[in-house]
Protein backbone atom coordinates (compact mmCIF):
# COMPACT_ATOMS: atom_id res chain seq x y z
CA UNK A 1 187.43 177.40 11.77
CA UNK A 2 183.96 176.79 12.06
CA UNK A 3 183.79 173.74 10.92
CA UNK A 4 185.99 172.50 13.27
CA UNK A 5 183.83 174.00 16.13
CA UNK A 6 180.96 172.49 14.84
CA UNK A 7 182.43 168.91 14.64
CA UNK A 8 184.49 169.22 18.28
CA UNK A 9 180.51 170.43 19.89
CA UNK A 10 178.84 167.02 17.81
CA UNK A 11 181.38 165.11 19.25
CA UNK A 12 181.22 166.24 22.58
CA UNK A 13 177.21 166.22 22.22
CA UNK A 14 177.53 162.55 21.07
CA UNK A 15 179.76 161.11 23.78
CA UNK A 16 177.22 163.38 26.15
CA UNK A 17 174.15 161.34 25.05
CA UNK A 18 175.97 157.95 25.33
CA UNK A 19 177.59 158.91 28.40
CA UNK A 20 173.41 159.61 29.86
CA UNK A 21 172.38 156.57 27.60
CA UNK A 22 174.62 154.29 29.52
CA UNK A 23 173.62 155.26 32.90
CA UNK A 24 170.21 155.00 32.43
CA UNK A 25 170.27 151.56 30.75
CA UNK A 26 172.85 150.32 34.11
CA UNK A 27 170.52 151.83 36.25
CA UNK A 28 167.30 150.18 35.26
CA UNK A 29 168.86 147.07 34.67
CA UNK A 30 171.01 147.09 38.51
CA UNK A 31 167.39 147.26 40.08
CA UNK A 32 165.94 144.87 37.73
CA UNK A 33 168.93 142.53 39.01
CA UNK A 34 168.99 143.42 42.61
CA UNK A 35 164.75 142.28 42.85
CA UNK A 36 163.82 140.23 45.38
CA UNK A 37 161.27 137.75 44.03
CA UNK A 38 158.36 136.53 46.76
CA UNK A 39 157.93 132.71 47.02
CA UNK A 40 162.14 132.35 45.75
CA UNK A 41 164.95 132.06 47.93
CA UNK A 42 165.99 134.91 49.79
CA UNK A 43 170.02 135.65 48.44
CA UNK A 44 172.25 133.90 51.13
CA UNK A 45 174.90 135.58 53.42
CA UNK A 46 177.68 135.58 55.88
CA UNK A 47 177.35 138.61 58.76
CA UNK A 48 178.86 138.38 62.04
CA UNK A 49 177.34 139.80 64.90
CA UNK A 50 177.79 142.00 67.60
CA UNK A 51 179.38 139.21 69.75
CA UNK A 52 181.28 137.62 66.83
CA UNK A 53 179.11 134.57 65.94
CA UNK A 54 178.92 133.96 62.36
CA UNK A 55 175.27 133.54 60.59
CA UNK A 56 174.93 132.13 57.65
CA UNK A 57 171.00 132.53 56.29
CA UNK A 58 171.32 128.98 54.80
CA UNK A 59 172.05 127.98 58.62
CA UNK A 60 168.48 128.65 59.55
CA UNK A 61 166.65 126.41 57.07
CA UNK A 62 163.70 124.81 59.34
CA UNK A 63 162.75 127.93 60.77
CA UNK A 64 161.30 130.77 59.98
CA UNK A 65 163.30 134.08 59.82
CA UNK A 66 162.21 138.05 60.10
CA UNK A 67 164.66 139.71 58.55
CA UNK A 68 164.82 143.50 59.34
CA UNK A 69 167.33 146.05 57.62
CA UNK A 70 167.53 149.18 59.97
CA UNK A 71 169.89 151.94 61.60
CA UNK A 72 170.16 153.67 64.38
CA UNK A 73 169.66 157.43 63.53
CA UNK A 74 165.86 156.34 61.15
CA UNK A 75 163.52 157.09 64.04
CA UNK A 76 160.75 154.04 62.60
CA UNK A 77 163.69 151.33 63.09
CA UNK A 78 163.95 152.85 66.30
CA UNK A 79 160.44 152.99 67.33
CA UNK A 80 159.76 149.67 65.70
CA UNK A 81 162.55 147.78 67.72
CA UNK A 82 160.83 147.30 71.39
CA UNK A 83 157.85 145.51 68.86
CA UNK A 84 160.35 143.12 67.41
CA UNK A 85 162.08 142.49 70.59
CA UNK A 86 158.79 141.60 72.46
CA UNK A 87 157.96 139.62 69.35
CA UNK A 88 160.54 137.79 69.68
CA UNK A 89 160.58 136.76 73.19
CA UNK A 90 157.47 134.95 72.16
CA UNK A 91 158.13 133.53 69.01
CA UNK A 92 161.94 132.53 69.56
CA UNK A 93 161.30 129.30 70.97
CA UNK A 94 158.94 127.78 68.39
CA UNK A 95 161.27 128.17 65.34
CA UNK A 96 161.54 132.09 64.50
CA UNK A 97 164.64 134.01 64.34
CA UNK A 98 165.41 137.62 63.98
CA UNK A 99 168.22 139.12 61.86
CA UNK A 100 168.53 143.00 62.45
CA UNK A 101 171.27 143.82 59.88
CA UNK A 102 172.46 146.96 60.48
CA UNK A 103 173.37 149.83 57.52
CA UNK A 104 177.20 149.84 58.00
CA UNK A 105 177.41 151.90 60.99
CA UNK A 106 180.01 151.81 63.50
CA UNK A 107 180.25 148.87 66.35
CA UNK A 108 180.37 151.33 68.85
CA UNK A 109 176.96 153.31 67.55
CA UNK A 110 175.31 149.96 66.89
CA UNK A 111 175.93 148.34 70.41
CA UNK A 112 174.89 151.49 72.34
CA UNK A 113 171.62 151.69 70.12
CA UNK A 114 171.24 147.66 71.32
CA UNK A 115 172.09 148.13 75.21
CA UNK A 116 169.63 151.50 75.09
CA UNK A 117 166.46 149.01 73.78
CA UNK A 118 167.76 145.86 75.20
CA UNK A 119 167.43 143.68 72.11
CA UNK A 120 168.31 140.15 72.49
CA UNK A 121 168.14 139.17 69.03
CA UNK A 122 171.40 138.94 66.49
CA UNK A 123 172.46 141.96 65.45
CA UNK A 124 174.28 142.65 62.43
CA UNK A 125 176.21 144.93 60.37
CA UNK A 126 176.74 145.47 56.67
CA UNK A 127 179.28 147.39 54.78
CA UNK A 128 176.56 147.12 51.76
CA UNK A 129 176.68 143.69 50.14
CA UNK A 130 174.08 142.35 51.24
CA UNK A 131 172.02 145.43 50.95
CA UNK A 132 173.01 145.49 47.28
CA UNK A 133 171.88 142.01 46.89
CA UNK A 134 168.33 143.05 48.98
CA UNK A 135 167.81 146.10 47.01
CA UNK A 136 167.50 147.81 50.04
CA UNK A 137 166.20 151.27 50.26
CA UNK A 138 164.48 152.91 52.21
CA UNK A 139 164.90 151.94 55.75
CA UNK A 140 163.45 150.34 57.37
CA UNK A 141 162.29 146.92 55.41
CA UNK A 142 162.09 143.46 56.79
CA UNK A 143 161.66 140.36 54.40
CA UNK A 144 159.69 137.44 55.72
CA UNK A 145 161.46 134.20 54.92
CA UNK A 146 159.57 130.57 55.29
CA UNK A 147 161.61 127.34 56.74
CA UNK A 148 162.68 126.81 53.13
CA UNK A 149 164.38 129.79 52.53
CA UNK A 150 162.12 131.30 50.56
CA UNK A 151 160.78 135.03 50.83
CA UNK A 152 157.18 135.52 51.88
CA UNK A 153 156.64 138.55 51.94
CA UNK A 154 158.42 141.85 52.01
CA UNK A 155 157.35 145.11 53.99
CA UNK A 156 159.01 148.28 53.79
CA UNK A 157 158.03 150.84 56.64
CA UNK A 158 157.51 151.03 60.25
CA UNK A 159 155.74 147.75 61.92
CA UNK A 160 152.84 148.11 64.57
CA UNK A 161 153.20 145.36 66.92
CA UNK A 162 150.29 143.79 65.78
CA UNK A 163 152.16 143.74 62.02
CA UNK A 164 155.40 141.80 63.54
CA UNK A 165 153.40 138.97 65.42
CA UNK A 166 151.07 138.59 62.33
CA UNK A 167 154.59 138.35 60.70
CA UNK A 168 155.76 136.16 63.14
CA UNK A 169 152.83 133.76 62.56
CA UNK A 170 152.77 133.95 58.86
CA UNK A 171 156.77 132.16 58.98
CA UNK A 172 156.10 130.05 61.85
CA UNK A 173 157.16 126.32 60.81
């Protein structure tokens, strides 16, 4: 009898230490895989926005793009957003575009959040797959990606004004 409850516990103990084994080796190799690399291009992707456009990043080769994850209830996204809106108005018309991709949230949240700090920009939102392929976490973080397609820079954290038109100017074609 006891030898039997010693071999059921080591097998139970053994499929226990796998079972944690496992995890931690899919773990550190999902972020190894899910790295954005600076100077290589930025993972491409179909969102529609708020108004039902389609953007394809690929679409916007020749300009430079500020890409900004966010949501509406992280108070830095929200203080940040009158910056990149401003930003924007200046930079829009000599080849810089913003993406704000939204966290999954629902339309209804999203385009109240956009009418309260009158954002011109595209909006978009994601059910997670391209935050997966971003490795995105924590919010906010905005990538920085040159006329090429490439990723500049990355910056996770809330932007000064100053920060987004020093952005602005660093992916200016």
């Amino acid at each position: 009898m006891k030898n039997k409850r010693l071999i059921t516990r080591t097998i139970i103990l053994a499929v226990m230490a796998l079972a944690v084994g496992y995890t931690l080796y899919a773990n550190m190799n999902k972020d190894k895989n899910q790295k954005i690399v600076i100077g290589k291009p930025a993972p491409d992707f179909v969102l529609v926005d708020m108004e039902g456009n389609k953007h394809r990043l690929s679409d916007y080769k020749g300009q430079g793009v500020f890409l900004n994850f966010w949501a509406t209830w992280c108070k830095p996204c929200e203080r940040e957003m009158p910056y990149i809106e401003n930003q924007y108005q200046q930079f829009k018309d000599q080849g810089v575009q913003v993406l704000a991709i939204d966290s999954g949230e629902s339309e209804l949240a999203v385009n109240r959040f956009i009418e309260r700090k009158g954002m011109t920009f595209p909006v978009l939102i994601d059910e997670g797959p391209v935050q997966a392929a971003y490795g995105i976490n924590p919010l906010p973080i905005t990538f920085l990606i040159d006329k090429e397609g490439n990723v500049v820079k990355s910056h996770t954290g809330e932007l000064s004004e100053e920060k987004v038109r020093e952005f602005m100017e660093q992916i200016k074609p």
